[in-house]
Protein backbone atom coordinates (compact mmCIF):
# COMPACT_ATOMS: atom_id res chain seq x y z
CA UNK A 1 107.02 80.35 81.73
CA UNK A 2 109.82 81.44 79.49
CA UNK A 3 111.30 80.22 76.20
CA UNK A 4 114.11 82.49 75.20
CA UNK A 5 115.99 84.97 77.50
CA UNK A 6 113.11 87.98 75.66
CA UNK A 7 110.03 86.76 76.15
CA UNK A 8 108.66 86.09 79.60
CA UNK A 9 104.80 85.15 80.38
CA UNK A 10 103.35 85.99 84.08
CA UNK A 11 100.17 83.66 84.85
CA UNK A 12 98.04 84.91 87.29
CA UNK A 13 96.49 82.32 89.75
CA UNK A 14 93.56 82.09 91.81
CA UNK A 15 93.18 78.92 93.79
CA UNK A 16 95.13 77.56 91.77
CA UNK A 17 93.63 78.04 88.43
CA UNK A 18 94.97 80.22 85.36
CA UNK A 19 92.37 83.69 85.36
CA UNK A 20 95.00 85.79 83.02
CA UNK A 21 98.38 86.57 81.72
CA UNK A 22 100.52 88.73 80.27
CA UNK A 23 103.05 88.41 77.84
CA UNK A 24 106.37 90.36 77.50
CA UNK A 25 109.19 90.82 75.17
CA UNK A 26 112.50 92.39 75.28
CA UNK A 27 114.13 93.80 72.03
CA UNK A 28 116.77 95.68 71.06
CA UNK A 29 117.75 97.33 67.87
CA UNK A 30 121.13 98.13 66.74
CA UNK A 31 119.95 101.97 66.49
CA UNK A 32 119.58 102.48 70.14
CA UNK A 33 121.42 101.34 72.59
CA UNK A 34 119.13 100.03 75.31
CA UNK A 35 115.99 97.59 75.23
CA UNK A 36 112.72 98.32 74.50
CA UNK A 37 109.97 96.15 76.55
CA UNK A 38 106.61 95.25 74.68
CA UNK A 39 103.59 94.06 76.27
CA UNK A 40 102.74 91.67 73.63
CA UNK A 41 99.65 90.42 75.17
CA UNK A 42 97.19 91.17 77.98
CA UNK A 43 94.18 88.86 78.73
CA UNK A 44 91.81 88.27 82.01
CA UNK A 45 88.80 85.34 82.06
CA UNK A 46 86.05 87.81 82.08
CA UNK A 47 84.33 86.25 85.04
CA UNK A 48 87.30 87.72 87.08
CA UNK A 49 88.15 90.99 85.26
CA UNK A 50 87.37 94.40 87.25
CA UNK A 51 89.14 92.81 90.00
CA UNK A 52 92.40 93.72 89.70
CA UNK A 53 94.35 91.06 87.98
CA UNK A 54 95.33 93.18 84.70
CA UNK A 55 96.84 95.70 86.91
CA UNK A 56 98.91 93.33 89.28
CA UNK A 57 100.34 91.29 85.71
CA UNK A 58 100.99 94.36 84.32
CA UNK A 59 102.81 95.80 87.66
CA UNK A 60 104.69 92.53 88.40
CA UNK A 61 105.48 93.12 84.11
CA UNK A 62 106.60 96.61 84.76
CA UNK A 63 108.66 95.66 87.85
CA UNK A 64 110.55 92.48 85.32
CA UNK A 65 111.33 95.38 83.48
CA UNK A 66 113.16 97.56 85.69
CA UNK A 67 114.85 95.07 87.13
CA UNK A 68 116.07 94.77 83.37
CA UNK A 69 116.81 98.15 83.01
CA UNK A 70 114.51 98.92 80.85
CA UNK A 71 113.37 102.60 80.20
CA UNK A 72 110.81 102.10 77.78
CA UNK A 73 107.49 100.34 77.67
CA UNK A 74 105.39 99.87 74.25
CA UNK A 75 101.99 97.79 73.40
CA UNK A 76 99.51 98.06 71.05
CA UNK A 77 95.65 97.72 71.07
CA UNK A 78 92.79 97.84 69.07
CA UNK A 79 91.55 101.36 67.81
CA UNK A 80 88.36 100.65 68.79
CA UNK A 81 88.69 98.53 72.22
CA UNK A 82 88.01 101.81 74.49
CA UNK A 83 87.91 99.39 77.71
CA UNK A 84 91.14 98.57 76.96
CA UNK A 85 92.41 101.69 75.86
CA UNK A 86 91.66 103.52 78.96
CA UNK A 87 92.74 101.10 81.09
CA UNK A 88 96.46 101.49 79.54
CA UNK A 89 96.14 105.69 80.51
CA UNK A 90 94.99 104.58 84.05
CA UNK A 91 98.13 102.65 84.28
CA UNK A 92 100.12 105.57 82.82
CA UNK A 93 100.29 105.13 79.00
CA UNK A 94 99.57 107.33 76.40
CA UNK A 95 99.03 106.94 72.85
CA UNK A 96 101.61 107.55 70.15
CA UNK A 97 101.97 109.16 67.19
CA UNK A 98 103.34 106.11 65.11
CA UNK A 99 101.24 104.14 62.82
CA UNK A 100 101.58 100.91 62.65
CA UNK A 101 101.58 98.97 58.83
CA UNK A 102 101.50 94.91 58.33
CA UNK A 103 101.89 93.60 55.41
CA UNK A 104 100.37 89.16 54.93
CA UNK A 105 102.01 87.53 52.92
């Protein structure tokens, strides 16, 4: 599913039914001169989580990515979601030193 040439979703499928998905963004600033990818989203039915699906959407995310070229990977997750948070390291993250700061208007 894609609706601009930045932001791709990959559904995963099991007999035939939608059990996750993971969305995906390209960017690019005019301060550097390659993309950035962003894992925008991440999300597995919990009755089929431990089983391997968030780690093949975010493989078949990582391997979108190389085949754009892209060097550098970036998502962001709740301070206190721990499950989630070492399941990034597993898969070869690590935690920055930015802060992120929103503003609602």
């Amino acid at each position: 599913m894609e609706n601009n040439s930045k932001e791709l979703v990959f559904i995963a499928t099991i007999d035939e039914a939608a059990v996750g998905f993971c969305c995906t963004q390209l960017f690019k600033s005019m301060c550097y001169r390659s993309y950035y990818a962003e894992i925008t989203e991440l999300f597995v039915v919990e009755e089929y989580r431990k089983q391997g699906v968030a780690t093949a959407l975010m493989a078949t995310a990582e391997d979108y990515f190389k085949d754009k070229n892209v060097k550098r990977y970036q998502l962001f997750t709740g301070k206190q979601n721990e499950i989630a948070q070492a399941f990034y390291e597993k898969n070869g993250y690590t935690k920055s030193e930015e802060q992120m700061y929103r503003k609602r208007v």
